[in-house]
C-alpha atoms as a PDB file:
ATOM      1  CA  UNK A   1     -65.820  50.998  31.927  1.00  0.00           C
ATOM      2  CA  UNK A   2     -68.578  48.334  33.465  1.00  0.00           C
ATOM      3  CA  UNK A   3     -68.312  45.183  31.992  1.00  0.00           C
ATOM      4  CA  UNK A   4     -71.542  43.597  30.895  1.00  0.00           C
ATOM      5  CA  UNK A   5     -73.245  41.341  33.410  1.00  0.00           C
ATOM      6  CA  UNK A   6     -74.995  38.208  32.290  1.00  0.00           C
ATOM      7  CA  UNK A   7     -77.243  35.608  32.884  1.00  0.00           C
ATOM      8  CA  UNK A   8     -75.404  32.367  34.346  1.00  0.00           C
ATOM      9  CA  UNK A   9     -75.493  28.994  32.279  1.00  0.00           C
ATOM     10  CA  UNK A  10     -78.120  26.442  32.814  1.00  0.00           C
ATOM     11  CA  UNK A  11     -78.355  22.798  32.475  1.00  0.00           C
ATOM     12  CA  UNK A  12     -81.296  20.885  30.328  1.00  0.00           C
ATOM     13  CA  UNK A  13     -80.971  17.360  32.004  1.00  0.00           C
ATOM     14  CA  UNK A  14     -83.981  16.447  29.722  1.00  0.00           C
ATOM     15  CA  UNK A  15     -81.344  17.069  26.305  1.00  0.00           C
ATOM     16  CA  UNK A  16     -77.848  17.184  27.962  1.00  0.00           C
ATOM     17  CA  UNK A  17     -76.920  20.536  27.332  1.00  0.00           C
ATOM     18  CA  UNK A  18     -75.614  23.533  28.833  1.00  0.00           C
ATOM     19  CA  UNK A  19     -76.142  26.420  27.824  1.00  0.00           C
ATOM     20  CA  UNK A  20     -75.060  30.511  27.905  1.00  0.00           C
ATOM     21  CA  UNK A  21     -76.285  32.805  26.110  1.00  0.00           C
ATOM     22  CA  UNK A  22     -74.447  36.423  26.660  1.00  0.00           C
ATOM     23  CA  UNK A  23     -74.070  39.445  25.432  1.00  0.00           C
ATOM     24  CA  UNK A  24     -70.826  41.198  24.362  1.00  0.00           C
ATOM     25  CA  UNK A  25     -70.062  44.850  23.686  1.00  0.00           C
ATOM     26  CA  UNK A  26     -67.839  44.272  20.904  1.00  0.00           C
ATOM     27  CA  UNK A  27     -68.566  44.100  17.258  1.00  0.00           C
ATOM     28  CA  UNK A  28     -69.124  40.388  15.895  1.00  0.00           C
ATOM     29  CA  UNK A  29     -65.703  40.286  13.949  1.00  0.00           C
ATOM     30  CA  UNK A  30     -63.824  40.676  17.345  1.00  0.00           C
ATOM     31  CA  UNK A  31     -66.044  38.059  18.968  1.00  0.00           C
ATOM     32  CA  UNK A  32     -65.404  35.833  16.413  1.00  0.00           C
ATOM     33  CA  UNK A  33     -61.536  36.487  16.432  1.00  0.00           C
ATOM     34  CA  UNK A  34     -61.808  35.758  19.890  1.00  0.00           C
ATOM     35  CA  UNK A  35     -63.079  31.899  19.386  1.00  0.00           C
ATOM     36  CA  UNK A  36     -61.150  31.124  16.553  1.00  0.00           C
ATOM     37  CA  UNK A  37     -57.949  31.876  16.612  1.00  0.00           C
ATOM     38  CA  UNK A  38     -55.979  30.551  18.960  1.00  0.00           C
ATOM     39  CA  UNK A  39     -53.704  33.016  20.289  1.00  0.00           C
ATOM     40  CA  UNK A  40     -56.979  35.117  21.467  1.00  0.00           C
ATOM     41  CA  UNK A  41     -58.703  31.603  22.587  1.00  0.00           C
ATOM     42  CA  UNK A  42     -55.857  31.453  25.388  1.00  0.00           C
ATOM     43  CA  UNK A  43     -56.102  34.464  27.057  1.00  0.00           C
ATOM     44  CA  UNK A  44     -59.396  33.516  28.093  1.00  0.00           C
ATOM     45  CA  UNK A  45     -60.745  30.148  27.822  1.00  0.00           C
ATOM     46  CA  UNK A  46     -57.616  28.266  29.539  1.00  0.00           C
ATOM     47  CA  UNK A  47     -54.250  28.753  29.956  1.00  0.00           C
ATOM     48  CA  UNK A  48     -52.788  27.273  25.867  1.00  0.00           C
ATOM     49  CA  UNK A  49     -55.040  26.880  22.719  1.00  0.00           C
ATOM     50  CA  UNK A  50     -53.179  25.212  19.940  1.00  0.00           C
ATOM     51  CA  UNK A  51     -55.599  24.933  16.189  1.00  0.00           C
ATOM     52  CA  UNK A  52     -53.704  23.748  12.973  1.00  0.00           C
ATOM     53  CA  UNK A  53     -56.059  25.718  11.110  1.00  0.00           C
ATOM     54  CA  UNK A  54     -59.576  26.879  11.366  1.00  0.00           C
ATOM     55  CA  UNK A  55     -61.721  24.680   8.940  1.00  0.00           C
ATOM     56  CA  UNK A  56     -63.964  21.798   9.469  1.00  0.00           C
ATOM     57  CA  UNK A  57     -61.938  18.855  10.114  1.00  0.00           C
ATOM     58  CA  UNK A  58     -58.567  21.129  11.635  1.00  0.00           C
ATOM     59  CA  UNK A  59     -57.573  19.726  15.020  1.00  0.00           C
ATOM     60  CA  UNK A  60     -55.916  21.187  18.227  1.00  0.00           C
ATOM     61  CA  UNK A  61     -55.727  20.997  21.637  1.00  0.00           C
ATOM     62  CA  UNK A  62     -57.150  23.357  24.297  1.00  0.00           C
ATOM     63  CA  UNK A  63     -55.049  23.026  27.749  1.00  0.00           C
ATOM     64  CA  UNK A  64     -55.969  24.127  31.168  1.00  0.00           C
ATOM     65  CA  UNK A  65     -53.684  24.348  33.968  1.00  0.00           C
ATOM     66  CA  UNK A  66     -54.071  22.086  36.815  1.00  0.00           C
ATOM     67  CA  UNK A  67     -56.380  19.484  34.512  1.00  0.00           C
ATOM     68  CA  UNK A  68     -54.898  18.718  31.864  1.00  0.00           C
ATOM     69  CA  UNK A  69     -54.465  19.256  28.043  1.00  0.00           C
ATOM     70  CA  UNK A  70     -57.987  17.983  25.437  1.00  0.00           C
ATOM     71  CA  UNK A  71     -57.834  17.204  22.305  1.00  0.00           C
ATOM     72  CA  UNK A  72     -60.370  19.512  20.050  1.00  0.00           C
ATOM     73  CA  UNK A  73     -62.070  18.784  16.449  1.00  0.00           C
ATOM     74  CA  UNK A  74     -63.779  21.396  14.166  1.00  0.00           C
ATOM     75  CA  UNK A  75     -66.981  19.786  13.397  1.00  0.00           C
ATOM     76  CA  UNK A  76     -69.039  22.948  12.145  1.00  0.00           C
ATOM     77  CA  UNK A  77     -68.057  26.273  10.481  1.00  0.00           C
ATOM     78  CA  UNK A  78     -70.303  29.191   9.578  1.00  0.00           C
ATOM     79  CA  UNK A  79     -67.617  32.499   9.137  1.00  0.00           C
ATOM     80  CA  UNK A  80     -68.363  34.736  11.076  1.00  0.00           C
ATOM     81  CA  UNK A  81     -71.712  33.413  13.211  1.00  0.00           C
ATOM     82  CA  UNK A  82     -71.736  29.754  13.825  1.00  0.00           C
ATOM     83  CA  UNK A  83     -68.309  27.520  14.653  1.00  0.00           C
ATOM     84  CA  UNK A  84     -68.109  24.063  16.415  1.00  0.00           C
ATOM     85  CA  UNK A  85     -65.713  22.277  18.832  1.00  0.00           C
ATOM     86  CA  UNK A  86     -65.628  18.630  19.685  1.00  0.00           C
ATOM     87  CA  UNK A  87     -63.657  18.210  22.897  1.00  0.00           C
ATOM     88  CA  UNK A  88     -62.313  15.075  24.081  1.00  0.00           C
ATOM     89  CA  UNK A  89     -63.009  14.758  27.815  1.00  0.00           C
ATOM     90  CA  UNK A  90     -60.235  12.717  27.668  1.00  0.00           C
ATOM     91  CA  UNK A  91     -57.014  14.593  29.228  1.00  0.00           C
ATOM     92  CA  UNK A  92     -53.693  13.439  29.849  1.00  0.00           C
ATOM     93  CA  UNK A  93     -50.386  14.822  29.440  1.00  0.00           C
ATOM     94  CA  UNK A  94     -49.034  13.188  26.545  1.00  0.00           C
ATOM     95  CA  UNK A  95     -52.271  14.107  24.269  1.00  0.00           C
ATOM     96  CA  UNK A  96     -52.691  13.035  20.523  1.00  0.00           C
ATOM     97  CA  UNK A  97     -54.668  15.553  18.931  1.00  0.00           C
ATOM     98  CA  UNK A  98     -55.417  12.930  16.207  1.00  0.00           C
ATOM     99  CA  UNK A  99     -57.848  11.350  18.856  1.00  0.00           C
ATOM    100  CA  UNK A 100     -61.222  13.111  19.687  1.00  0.00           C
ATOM    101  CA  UNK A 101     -63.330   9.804  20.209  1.00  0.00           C
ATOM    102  CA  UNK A 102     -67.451  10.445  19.623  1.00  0.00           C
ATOM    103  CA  UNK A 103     -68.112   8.582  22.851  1.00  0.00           C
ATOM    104  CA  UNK A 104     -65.819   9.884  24.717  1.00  0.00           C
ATOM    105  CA  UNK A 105     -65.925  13.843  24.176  1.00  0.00           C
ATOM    106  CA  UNK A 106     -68.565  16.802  24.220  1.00  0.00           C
ATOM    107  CA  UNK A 107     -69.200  19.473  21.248  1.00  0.00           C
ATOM    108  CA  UNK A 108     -69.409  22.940  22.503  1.00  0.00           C
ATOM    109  CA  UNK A 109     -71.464  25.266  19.728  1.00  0.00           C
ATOM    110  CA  UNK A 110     -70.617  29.042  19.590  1.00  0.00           C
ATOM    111  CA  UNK A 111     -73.179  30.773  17.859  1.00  0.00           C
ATOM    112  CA  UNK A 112     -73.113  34.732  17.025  1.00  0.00           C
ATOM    113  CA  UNK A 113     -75.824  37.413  16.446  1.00  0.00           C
ATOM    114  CA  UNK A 114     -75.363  41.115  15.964  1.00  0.00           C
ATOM    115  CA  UNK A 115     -77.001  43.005  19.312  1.00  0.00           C
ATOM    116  CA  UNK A 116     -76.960  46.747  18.396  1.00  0.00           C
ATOM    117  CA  UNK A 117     -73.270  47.695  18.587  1.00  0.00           C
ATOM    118  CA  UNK A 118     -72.443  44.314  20.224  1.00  0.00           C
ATOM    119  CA  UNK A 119     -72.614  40.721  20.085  1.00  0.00           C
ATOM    120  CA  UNK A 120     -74.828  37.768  21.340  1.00  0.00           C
ATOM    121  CA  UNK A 121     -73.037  34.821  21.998  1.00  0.00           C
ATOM    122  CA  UNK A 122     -75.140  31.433  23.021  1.00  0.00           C
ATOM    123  CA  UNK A 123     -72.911  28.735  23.505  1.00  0.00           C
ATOM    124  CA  UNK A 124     -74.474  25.104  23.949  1.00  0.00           C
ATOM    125  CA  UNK A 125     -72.413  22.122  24.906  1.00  0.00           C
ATOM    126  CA  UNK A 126     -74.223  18.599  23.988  1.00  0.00           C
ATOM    127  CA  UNK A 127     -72.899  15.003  24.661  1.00  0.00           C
ATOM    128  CA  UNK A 128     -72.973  14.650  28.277  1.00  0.00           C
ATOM    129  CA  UNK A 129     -75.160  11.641  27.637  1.00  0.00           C
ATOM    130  CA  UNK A 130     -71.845   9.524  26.643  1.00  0.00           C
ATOM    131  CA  UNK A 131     -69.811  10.264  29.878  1.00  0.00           C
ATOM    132  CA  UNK A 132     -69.663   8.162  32.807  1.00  0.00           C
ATOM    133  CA  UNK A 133     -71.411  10.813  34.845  1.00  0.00           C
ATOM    134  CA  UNK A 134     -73.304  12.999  32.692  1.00  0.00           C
ATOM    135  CA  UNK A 135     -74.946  15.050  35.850  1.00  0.00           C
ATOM    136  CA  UNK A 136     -71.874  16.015  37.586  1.00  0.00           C
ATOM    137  CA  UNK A 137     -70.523  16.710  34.061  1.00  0.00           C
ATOM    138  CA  UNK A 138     -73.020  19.083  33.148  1.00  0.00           C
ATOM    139  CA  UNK A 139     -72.476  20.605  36.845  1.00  0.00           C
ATOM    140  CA  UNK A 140     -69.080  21.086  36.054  1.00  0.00           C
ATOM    141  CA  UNK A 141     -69.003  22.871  32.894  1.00  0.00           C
ATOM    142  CA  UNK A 142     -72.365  24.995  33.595  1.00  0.00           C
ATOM    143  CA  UNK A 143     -69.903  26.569  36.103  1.00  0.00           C
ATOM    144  CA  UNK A 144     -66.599  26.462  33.733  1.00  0.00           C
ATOM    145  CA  UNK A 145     -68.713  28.319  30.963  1.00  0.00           C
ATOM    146  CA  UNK A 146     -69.781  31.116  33.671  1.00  0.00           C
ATOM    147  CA  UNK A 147     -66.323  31.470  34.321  1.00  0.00           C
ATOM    148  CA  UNK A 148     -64.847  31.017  31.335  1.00  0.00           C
ATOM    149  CA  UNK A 149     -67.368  33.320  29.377  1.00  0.00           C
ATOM    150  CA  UNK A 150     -66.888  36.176  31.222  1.00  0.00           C
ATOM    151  CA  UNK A 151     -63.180  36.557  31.275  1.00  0.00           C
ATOM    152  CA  UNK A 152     -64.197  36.278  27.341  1.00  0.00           C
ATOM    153  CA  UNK A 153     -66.427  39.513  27.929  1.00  0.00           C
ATOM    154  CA  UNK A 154     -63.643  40.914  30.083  1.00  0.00           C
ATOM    155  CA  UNK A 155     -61.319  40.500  27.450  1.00  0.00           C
ATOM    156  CA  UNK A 156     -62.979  42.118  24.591  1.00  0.00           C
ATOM    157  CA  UNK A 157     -64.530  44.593  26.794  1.00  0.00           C
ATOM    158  CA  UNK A 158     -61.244  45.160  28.468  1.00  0.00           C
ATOM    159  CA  UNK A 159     -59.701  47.137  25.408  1.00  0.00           C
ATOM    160  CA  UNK A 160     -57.412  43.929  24.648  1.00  0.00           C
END
């Protein structure tokens, strides 16, 4: 089977965003299973995803190997189209999930559509404006959302 090829992300310097907008063929319940529960979060976005619950206000951490372990927040919740994840961007080893500071983190916005038999996924991540770098930031994670997005298409087009 051919796995869907999309668009890369792209970077609004003007707003602080990056966004990705792709499309999945998978039905939207399996999408959304696949970025909300943690057990399917980690076998593609990272290498660990830890949530104490899905609900606005539930807390976790997302880890990646090689930099580090973040802190995450559930700041929006729409079952099954719309959920949102405020990410510290600060990492460290000995992370308290308690801690997702507002100045110091980005929200990344997952939002669903039915696409005939599959799914449209647009993700936007805002916030860059806060961080010490905001360009290189947004350089960094336009390129970790392509790569991150489609192992996510790999994964639920993969038969997983």
């Amino acid at each position: 089977m051919t796995m869907t090829t999309n668009p890369p992300a792209v970077v609004d310097s003007g707003t602080f965003t990056v966004r990705r907008t792709i499309t999945i063929q998978a039905p939207m319940d399996r999408v959304w299973e696949a970025i909300t529960d943690a057990r399917h979060i980690a076998a593609w976005f990272g290498q660990s995803a830890i949530l104490d619950t899905v609900a606005v206000g539930a807390r976790g951490v997302f880890s990646f190997e090689g930099v580090g372990d973040f802190p995450v927040l559930i700041e929006e919740l729409e079952p099954p189209r719309l959920i949102a994840y405020r990410q510290s961007n600060d990492n460290t080893r000995a992370v308290d999930p308690a801690r997702v500071s507002p100045e110091r983190s980005t929200v990344f916005r997952f939002a669903l559509e039915p696409a005939g038999a599959g799914t449209q996924l647009t993700v936007v991540e805002s916030g860059f404006d806060s961080l010490a770098d905001p360009a290189a930031g947004m350089e960094s994670n336009r390129g970790g959302w392509d790569a991150e997005l489609d192992e996510l298409v790999a994964y639920l087009e993969g038969g997983s």
